[in-house]
Protein backbone atom coordinates (compact mmCIF):
# COMPACT_ATOMS: atom_id res chain seq x y z
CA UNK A 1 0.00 0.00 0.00
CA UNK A 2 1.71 3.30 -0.69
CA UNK A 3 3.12 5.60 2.50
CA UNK A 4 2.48 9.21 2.47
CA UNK A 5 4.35 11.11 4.85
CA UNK A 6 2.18 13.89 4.56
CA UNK A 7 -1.58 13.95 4.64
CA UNK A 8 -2.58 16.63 2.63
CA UNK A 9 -1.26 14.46 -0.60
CA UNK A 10 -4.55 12.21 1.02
CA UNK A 11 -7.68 12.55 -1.59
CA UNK A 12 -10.44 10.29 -1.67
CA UNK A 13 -11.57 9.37 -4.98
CA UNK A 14 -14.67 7.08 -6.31
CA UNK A 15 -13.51 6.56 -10.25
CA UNK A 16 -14.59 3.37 -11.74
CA UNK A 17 -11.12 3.03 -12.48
CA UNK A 18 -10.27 2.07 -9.00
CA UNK A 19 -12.39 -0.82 -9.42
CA UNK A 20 -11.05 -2.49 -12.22
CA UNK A 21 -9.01 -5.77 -11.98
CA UNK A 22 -6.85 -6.14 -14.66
CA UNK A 23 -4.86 -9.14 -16.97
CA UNK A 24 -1.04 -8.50 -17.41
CA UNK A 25 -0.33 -7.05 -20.45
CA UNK A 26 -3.39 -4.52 -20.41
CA UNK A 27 -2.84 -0.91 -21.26
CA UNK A 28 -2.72 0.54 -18.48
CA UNK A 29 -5.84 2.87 -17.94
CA UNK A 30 -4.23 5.55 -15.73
CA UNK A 31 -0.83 6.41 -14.40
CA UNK A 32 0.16 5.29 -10.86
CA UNK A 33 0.57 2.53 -8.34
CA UNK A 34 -0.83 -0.96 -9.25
CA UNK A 35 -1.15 -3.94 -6.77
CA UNK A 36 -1.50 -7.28 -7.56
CA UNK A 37 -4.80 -9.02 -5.98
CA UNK A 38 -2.86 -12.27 -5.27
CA UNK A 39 -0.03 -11.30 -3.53
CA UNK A 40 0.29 -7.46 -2.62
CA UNK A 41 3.16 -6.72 -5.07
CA UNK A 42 3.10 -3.16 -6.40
CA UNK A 43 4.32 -1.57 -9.38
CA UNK A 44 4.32 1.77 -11.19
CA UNK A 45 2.74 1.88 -14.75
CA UNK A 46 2.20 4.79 -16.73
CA UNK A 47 -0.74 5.56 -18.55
CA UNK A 48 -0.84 3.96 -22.20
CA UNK A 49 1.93 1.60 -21.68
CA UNK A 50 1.26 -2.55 -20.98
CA UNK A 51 1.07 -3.84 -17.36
CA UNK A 52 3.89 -5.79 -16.16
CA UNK A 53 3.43 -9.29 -18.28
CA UNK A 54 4.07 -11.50 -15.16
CA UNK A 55 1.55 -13.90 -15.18
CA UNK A 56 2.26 -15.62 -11.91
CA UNK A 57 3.28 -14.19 -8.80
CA UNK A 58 6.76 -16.21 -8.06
CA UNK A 59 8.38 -13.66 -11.03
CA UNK A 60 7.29 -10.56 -9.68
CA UNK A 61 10.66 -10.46 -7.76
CA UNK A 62 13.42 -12.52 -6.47
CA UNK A 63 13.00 -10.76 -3.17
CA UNK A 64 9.21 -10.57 -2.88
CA UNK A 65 8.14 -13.12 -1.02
CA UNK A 66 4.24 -13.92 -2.34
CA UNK A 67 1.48 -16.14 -2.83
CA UNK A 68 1.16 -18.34 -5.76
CA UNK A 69 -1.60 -17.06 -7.55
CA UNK A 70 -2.60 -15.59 -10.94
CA UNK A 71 -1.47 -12.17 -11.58
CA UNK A 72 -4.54 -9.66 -11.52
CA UNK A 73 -3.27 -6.10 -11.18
CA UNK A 74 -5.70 -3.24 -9.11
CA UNK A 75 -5.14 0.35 -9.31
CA UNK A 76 -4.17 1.66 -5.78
CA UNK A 77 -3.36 5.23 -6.21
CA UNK A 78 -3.62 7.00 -9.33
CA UNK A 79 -1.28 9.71 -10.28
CA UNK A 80 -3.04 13.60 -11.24
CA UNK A 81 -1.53 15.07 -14.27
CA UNK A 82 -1.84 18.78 -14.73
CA UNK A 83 -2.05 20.68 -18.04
CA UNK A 84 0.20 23.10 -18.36
């Protein structure tokens, strides 16, 4: 789950997008942190570009220590872009 030192970064938000469990591979549908439903494992994907391909947990990383499940990946904190 991602840390925040400081809670005015805190914003509650009720997008769809939050709610979507997605395949490896997928384009990912917003920019930000993504954690896997099986194991916990997060990952930063930006907007456009494919989700991590792992397709079971074990690969993730050599150091993450995780169930053996199928990947499914969750949007936990999305990333705001501003227009400049």
């Amino acid at each position: 789950m991602p840390n925040y030192k400081y809670s005015q970064f805190l914003q509650v938000n009720t997008s769809s997008t939050f709610d979507a469990v997605l395949t490896p591979g997928t384009p990912t549908p917003s920019s930000g942190i993504y954690r896997c439903e099986s194991c916990g494992f997060e990952v930063v994907s930006t907007y456009g570009y494919p989700l991590p391909p792992t397709l079971v947990c074990p690969t993730h990383s050599p150091r993450w220590k995780c169930a053996h499940g199928e990947v499914r990946w969750r949007l936990v904190a999305a990333a705001i872009h501003a227009k400049s």
